[in-house]
C-alpha atoms as a PDB file:
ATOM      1  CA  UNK A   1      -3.755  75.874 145.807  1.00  0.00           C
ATOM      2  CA  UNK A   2       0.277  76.676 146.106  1.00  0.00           C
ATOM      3  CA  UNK A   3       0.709  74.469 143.229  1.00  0.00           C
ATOM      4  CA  UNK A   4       1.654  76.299 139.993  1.00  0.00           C
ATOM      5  CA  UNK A   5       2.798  74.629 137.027  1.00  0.00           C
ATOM      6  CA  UNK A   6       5.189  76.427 134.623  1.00  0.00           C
ATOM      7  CA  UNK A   7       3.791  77.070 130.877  1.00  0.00           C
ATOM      8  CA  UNK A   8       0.947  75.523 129.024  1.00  0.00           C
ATOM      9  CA  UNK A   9      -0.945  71.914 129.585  1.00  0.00           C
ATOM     10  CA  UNK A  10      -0.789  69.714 127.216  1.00  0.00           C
ATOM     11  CA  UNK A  11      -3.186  68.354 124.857  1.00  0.00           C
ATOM     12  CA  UNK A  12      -5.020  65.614 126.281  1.00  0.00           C
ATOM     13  CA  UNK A  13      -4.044  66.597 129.696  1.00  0.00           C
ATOM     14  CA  UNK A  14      -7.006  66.826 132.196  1.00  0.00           C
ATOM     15  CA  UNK A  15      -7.147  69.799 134.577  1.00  0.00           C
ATOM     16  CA  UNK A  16      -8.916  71.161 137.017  1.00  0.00           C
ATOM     17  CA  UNK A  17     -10.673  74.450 136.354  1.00  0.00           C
ATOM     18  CA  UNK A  18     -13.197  77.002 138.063  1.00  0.00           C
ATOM     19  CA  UNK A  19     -15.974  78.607 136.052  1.00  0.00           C
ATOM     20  CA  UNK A  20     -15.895  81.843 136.110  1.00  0.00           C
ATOM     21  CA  UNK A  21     -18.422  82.864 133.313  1.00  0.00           C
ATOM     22  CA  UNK A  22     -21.195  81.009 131.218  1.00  0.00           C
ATOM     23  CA  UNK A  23     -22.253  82.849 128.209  1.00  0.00           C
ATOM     24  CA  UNK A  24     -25.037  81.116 125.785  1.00  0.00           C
ATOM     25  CA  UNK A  25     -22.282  79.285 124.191  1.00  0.00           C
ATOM     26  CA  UNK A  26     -19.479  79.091 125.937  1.00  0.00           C
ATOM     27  CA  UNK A  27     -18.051  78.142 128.984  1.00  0.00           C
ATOM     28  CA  UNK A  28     -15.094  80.246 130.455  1.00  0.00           C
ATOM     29  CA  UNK A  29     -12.969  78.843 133.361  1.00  0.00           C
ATOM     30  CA  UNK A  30      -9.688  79.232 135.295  1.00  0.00           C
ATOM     31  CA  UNK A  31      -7.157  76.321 134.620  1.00  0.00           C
ATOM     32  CA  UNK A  32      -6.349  76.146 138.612  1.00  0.00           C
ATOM     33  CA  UNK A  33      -2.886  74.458 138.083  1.00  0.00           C
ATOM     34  CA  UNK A  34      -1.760  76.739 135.769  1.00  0.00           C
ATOM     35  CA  UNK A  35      -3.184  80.150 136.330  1.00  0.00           C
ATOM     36  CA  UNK A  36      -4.667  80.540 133.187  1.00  0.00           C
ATOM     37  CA  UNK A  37      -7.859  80.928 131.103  1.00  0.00           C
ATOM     38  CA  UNK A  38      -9.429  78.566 129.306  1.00  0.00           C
ATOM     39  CA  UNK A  39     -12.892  78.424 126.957  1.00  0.00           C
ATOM     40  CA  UNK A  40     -15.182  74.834 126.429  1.00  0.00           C
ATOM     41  CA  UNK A  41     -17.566  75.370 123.917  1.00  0.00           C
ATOM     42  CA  UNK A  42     -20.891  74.599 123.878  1.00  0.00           C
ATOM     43  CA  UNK A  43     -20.841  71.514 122.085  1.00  0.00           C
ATOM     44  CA  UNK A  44     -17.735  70.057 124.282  1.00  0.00           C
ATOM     45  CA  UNK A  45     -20.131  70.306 127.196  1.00  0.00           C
ATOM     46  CA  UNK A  46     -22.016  67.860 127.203  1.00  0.00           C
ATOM     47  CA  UNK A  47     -23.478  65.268 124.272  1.00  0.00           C
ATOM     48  CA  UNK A  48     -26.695  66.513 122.311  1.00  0.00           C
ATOM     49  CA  UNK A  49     -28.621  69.371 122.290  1.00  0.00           C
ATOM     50  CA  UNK A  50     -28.522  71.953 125.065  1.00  0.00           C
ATOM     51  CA  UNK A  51     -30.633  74.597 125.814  1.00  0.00           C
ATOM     52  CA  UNK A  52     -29.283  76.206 128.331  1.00  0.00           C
ATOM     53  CA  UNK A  53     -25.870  76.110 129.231  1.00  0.00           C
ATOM     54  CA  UNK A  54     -26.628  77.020 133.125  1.00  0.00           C
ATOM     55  CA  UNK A  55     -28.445  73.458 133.429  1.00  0.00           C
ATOM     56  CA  UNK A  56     -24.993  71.954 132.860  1.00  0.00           C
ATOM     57  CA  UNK A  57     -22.635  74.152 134.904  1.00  0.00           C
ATOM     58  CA  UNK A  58     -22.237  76.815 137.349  1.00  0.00           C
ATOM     59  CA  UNK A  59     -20.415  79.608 138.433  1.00  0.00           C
ATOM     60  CA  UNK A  60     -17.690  79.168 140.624  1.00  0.00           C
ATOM     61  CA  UNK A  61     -17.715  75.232 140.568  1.00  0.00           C
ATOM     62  CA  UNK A  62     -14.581  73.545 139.954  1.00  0.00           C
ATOM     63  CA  UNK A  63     -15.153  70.775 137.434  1.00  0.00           C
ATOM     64  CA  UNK A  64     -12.331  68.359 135.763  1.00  0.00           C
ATOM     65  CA  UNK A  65     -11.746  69.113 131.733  1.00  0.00           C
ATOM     66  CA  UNK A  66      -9.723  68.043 128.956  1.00  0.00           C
ATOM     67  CA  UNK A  67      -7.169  70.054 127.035  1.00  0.00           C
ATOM     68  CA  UNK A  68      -8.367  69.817 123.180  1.00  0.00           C
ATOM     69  CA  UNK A  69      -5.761  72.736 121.758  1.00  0.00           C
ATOM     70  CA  UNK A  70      -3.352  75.212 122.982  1.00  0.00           C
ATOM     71  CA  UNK A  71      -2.129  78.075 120.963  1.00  0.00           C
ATOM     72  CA  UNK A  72       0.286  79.872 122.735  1.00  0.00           C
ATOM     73  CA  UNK A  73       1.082  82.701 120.751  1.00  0.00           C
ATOM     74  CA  UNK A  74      -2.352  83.741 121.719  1.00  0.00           C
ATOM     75  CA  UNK A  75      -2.570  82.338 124.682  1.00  0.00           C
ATOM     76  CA  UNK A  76      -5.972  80.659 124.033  1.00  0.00           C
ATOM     77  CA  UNK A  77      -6.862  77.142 125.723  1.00  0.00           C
ATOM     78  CA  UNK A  78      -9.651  75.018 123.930  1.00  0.00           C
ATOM     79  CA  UNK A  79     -11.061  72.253 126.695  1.00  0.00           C
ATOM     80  CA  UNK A  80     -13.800  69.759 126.579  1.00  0.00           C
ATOM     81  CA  UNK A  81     -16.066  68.086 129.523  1.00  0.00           C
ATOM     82  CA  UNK A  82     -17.998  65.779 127.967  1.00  0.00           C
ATOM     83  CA  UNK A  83     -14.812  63.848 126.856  1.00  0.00           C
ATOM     84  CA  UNK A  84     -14.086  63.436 130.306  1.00  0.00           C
ATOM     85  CA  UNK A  85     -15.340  59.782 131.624  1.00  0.00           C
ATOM     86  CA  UNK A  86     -16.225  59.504 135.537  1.00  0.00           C
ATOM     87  CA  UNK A  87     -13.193  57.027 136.282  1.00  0.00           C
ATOM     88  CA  UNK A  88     -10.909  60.230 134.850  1.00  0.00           C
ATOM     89  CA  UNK A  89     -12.901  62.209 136.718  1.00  0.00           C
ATOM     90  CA  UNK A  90     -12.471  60.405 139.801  1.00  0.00           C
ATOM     91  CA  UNK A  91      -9.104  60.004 139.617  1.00  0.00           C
ATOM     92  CA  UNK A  92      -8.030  63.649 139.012  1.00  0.00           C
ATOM     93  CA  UNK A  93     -10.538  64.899 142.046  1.00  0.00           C
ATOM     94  CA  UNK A  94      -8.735  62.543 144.141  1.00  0.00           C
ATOM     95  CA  UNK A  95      -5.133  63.341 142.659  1.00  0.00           C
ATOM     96  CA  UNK A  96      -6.015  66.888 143.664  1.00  0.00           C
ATOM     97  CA  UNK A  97      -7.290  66.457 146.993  1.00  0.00           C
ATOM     98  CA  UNK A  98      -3.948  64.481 147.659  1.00  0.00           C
ATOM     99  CA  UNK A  99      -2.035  67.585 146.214  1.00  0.00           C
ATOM    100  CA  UNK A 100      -4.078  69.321 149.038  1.00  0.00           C
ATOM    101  CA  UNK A 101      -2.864  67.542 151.920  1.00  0.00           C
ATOM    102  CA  UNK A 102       0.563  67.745 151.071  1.00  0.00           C
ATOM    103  CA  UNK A 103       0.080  71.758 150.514  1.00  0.00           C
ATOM    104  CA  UNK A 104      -1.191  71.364 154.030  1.00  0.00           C
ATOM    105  CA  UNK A 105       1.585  69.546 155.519  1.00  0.00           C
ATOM    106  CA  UNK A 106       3.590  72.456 154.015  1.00  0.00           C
ATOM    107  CA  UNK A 107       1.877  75.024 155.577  1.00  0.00           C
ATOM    108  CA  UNK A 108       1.762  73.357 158.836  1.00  0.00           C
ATOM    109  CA  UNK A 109       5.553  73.280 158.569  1.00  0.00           C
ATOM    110  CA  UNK A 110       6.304  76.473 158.027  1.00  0.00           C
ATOM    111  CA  UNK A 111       3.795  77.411 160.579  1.00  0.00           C
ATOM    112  CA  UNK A 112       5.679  75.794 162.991  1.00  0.00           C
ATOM    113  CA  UNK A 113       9.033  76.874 161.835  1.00  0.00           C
ATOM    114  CA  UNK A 114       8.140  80.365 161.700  1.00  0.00           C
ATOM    115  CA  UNK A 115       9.006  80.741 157.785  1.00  0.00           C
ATOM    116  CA  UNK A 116       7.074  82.170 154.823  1.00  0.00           C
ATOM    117  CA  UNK A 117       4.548  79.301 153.789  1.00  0.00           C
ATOM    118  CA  UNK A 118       5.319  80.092 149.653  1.00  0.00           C
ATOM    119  CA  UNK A 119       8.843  80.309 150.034  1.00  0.00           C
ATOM    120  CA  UNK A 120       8.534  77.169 152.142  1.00  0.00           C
ATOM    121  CA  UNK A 121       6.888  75.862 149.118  1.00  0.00           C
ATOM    122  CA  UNK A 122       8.820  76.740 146.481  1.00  0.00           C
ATOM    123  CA  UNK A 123      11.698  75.213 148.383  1.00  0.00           C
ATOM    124  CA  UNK A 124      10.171  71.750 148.976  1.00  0.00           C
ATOM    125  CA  UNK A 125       8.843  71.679 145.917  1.00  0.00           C
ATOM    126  CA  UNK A 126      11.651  71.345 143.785  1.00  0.00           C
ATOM    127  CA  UNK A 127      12.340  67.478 145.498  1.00  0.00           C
ATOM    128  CA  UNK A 128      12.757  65.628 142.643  1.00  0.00           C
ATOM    129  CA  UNK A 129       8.821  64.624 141.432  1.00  0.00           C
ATOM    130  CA  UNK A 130       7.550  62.317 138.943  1.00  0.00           C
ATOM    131  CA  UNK A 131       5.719  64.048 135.922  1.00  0.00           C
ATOM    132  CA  UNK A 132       2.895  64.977 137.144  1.00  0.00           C
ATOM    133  CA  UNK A 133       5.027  67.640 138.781  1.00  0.00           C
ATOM    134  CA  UNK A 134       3.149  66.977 141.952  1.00  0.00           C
ATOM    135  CA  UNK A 135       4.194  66.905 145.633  1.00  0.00           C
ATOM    136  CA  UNK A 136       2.036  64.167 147.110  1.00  0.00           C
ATOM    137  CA  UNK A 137       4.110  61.006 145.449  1.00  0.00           C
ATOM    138  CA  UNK A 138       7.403  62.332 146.455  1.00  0.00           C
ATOM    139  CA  UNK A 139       6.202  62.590 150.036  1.00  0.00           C
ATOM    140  CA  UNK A 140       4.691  58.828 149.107  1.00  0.00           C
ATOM    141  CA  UNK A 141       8.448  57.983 148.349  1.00  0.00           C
ATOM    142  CA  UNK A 142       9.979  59.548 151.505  1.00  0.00           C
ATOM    143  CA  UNK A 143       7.230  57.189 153.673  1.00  0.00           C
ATOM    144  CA  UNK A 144       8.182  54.441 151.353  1.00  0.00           C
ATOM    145  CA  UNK A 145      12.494  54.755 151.688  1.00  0.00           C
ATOM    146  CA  UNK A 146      12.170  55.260 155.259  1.00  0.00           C
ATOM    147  CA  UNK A 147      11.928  58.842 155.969  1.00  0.00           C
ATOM    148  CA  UNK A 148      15.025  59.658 153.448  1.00  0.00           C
ATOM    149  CA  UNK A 149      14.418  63.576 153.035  1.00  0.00           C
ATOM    150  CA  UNK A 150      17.980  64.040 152.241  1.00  0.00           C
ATOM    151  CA  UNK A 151      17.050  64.711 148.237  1.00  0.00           C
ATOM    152  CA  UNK A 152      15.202  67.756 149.620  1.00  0.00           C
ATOM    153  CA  UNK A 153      17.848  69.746 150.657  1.00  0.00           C
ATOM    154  CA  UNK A 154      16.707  71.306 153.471  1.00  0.00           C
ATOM    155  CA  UNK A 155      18.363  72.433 156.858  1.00  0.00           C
ATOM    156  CA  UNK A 156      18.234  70.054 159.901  1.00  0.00           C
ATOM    157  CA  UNK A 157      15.002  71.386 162.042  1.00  0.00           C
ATOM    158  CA  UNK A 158      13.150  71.803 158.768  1.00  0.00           C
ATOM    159  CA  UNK A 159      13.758  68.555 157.994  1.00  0.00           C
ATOM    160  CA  UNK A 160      12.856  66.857 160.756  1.00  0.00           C
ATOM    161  CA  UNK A 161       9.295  68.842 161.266  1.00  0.00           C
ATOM    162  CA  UNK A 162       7.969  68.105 157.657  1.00  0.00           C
ATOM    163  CA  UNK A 163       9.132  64.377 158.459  1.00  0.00           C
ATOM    164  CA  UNK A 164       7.361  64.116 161.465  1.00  0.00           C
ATOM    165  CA  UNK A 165       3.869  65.250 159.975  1.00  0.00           C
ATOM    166  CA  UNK A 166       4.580  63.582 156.495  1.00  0.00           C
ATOM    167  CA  UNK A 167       4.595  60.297 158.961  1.00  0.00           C
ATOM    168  CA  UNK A 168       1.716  61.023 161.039  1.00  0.00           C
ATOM    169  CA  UNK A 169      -0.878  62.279 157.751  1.00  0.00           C
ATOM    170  CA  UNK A 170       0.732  59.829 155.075  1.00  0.00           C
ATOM    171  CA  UNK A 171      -0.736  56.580 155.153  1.00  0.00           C
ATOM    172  CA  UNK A 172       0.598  54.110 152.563  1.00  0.00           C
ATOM    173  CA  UNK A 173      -2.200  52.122 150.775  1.00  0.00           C
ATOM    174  CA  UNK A 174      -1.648  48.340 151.060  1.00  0.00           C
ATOM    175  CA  UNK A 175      -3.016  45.503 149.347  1.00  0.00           C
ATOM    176  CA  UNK A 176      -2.566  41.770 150.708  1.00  0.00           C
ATOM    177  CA  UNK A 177      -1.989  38.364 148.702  1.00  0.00           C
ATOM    178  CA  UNK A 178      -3.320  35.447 150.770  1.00  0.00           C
ATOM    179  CA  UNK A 179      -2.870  31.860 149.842  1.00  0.00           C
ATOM    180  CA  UNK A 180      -2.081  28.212 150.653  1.00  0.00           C
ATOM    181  CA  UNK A 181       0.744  26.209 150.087  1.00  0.00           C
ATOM    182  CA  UNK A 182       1.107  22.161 149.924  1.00  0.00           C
ATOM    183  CA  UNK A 183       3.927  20.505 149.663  1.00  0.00           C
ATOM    184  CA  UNK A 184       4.384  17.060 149.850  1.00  0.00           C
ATOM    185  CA  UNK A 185       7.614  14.707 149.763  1.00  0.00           C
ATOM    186  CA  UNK A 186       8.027  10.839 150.645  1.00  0.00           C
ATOM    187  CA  UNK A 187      12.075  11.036 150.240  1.00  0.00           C
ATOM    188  CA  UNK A 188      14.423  10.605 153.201  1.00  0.00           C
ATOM    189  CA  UNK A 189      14.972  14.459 153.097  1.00  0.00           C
ATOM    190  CA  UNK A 190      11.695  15.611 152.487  1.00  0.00           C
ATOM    191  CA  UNK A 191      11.431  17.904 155.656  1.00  0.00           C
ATOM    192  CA  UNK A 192      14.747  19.477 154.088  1.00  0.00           C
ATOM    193  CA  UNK A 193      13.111  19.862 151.133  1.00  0.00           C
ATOM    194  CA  UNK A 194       9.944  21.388 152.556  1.00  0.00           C
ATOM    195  CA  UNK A 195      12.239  23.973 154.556  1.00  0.00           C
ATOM    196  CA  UNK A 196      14.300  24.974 151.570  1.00  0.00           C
ATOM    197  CA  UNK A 197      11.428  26.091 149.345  1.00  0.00           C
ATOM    198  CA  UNK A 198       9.440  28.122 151.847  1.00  0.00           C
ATOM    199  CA  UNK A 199      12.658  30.182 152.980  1.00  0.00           C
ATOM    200  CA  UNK A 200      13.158  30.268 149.373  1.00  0.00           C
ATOM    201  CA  UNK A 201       9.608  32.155 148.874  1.00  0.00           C
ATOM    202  CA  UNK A 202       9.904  34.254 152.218  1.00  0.00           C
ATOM    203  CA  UNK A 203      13.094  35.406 151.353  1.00  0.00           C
ATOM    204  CA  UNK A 204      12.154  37.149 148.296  1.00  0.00           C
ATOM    205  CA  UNK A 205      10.913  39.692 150.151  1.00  0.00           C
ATOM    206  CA  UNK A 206      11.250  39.654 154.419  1.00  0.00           C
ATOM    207  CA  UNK A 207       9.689  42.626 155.178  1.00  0.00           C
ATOM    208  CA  UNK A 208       6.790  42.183 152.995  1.00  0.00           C
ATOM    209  CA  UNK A 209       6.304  37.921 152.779  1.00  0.00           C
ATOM    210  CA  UNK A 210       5.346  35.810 155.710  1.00  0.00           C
ATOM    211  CA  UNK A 211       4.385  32.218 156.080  1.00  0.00           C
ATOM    212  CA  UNK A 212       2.203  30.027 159.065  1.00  0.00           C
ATOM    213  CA  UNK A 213       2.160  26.764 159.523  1.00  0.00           C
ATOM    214  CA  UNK A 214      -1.154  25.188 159.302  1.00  0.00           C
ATOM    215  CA  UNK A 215      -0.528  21.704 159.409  1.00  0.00           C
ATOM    216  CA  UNK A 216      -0.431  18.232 157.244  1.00  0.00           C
ATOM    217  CA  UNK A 217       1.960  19.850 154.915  1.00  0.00           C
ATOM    218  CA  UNK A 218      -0.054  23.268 154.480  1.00  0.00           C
ATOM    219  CA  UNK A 219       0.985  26.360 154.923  1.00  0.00           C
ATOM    220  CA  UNK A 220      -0.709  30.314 154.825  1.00  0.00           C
ATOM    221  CA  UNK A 221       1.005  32.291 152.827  1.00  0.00           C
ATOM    222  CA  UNK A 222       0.619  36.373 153.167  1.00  0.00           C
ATOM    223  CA  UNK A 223       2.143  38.893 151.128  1.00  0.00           C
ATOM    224  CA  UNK A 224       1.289  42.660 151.993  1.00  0.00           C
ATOM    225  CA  UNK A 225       2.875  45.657 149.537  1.00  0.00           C
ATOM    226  CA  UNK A 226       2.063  48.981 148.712  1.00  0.00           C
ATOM    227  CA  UNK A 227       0.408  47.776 145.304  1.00  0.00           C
ATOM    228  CA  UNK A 228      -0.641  44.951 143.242  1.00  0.00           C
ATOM    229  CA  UNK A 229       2.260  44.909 140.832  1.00  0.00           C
ATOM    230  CA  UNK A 230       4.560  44.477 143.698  1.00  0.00           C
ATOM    231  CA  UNK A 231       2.576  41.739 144.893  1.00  0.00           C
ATOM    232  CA  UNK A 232       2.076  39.940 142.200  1.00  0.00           C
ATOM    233  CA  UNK A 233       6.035  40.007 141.327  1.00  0.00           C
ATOM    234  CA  UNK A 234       6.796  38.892 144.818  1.00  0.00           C
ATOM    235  CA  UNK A 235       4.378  35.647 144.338  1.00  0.00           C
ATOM    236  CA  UNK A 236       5.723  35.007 141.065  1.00  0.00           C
ATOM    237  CA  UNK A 237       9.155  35.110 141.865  1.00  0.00           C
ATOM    238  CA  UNK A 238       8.253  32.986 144.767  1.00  0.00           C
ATOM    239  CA  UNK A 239       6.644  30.209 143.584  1.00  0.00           C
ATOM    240  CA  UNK A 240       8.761  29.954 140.386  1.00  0.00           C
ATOM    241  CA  UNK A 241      11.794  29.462 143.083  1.00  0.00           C
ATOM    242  CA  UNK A 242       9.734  26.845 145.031  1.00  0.00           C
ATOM    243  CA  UNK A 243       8.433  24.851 142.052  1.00  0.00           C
ATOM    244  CA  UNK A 244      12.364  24.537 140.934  1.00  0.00           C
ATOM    245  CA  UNK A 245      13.515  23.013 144.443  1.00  0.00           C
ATOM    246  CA  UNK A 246      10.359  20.254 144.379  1.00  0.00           C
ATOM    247  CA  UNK A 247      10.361  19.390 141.202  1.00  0.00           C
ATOM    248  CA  UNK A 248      14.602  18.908 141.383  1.00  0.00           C
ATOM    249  CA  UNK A 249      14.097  17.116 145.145  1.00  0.00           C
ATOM    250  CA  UNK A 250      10.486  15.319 143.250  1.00  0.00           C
ATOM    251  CA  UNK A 251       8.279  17.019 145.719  1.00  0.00           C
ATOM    252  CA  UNK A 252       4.666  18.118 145.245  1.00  0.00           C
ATOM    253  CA  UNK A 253       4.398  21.696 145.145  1.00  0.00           C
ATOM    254  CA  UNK A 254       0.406  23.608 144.963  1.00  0.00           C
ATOM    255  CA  UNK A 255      -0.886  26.895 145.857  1.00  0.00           C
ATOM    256  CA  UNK A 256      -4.169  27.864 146.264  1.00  0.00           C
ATOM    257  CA  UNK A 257      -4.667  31.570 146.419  1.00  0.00           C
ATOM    258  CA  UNK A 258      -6.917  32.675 149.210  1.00  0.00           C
ATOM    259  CA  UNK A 259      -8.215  35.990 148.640  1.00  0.00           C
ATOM    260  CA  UNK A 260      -6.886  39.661 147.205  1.00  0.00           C
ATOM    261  CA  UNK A 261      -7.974  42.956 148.861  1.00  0.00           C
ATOM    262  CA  UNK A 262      -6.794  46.129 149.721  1.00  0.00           C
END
């Protein structure tokens, strides 16, 4: 990996790490996001009694630990694997092979461009990140603003090649709200009505918020964001502004919800 964190993990932390030596009661490994060396003890291996150490790991294979204690003045990591849960485990194997295809995208670039891929690195890198210190959500953000790479810094052509393959390899997840909307009014302006709380609920959001007719006063409504917290807030803020128009113009306002997925 390019990736190289600056100084120590800290505790709790979970980190990838290569085994590079299994004594008969200790495991040794490479912390691959820091460059450093770590040690899991037998008895943070795995729960209950263990023979030998071999049946539980091997040399060379990467597995996912977490930091117990860090002294560095001596520079010695303690880790653990058994306190490491498959959802965790999941989640930082997939956070890494992310981290992987943004490296990629890197390389690619300065492939292209004719440049030296850790310089490259070292210079795209430094985008403002979240703090996980990874590159892989800032090139999230870029697909998510539009293709804004201006925070990066770079020249023009560089620029423009990392955009394009950031676009083509960068797929946003997206997750979809579905439901159905009644409403229902017997007043002289009830169409009005109907019309004003539906362009109340699509304009919360009109890139992301779109309703069909389906007839006798029902409508589909779909909502489609990058997660489920930005759904959910869309719908909410929706509905409360459509409830307030029927109930002040003594409509009937329901919604059904249809389905959630990804």
């Amino acid at each position: 990996m390019l990736l190289n964190k600056n100084g120590f993990p800290e505790e709790g932390e979970l980190v990838l790490c290569k085994v590079t030596k299994v004594s008969y009661n200790s495991v040794f490994v490479n912390l691959e996001e820091y460059g450093k060396h770590g040690m899991i003890h037998i008895s943070e291996v795995s729960p209950g009694r263990i023979r030998n150490l071999n049946d539980y790991v091997k040399l060379g294979k990467m597995v996912v630990c977490k930091i117990l204690r860090v002294n560095q003045e001596k520079g010695h990591i303690d880790l653990s694997l058994r306190r490491v849960n498959e959802n965790q485990k999941r989640n930082k194997n997939n956070q890494i092979k992310f981290e992987q295809k943004a490296e990629k995208i890197i390389q690619d670039a300065a492939k292209e461009l004719k440049i030296d891929v850790k310089k490259f690195y070292e210079k795209v890198s430094k985008v403002p990140i979240d703090e996980s210190g990874l590159v892989y959500p800032a090139f999230e953000a870029v697909i998510e603003e539009g293709g804004n790479l201006k925070s990066l810094g770079l020249e023009k052509k560089e620029t423009d090649v990392i955009l394009d393959l950031i676009k083509q390899r960068i797929k946003l997840k997206q997750v979809e709200i579905i439901g159905d909307i009644e409403i229902s009014s017997y007043a002289e302006n009830g169409v009005e009505t109907v019309k004003k709380a539906l362009k109340l609920i699509a304009e919360t959001d009109k890139e992301r918020v779109s309703i069909k007719y389906l007839g006798a006063s029902k409508f589909r409504l779909k909502i489609v964001a990058h997660d489920y917290e930005i759904a959910e807030s869309l719908l909410e803020k929706g509905m409360a502004l459509a409830k307030e128009i029927c109930e002040k113009e003594n409509a009937e306002f329901k919604f059904t919800r249809v389905q959630q997925k990804k």
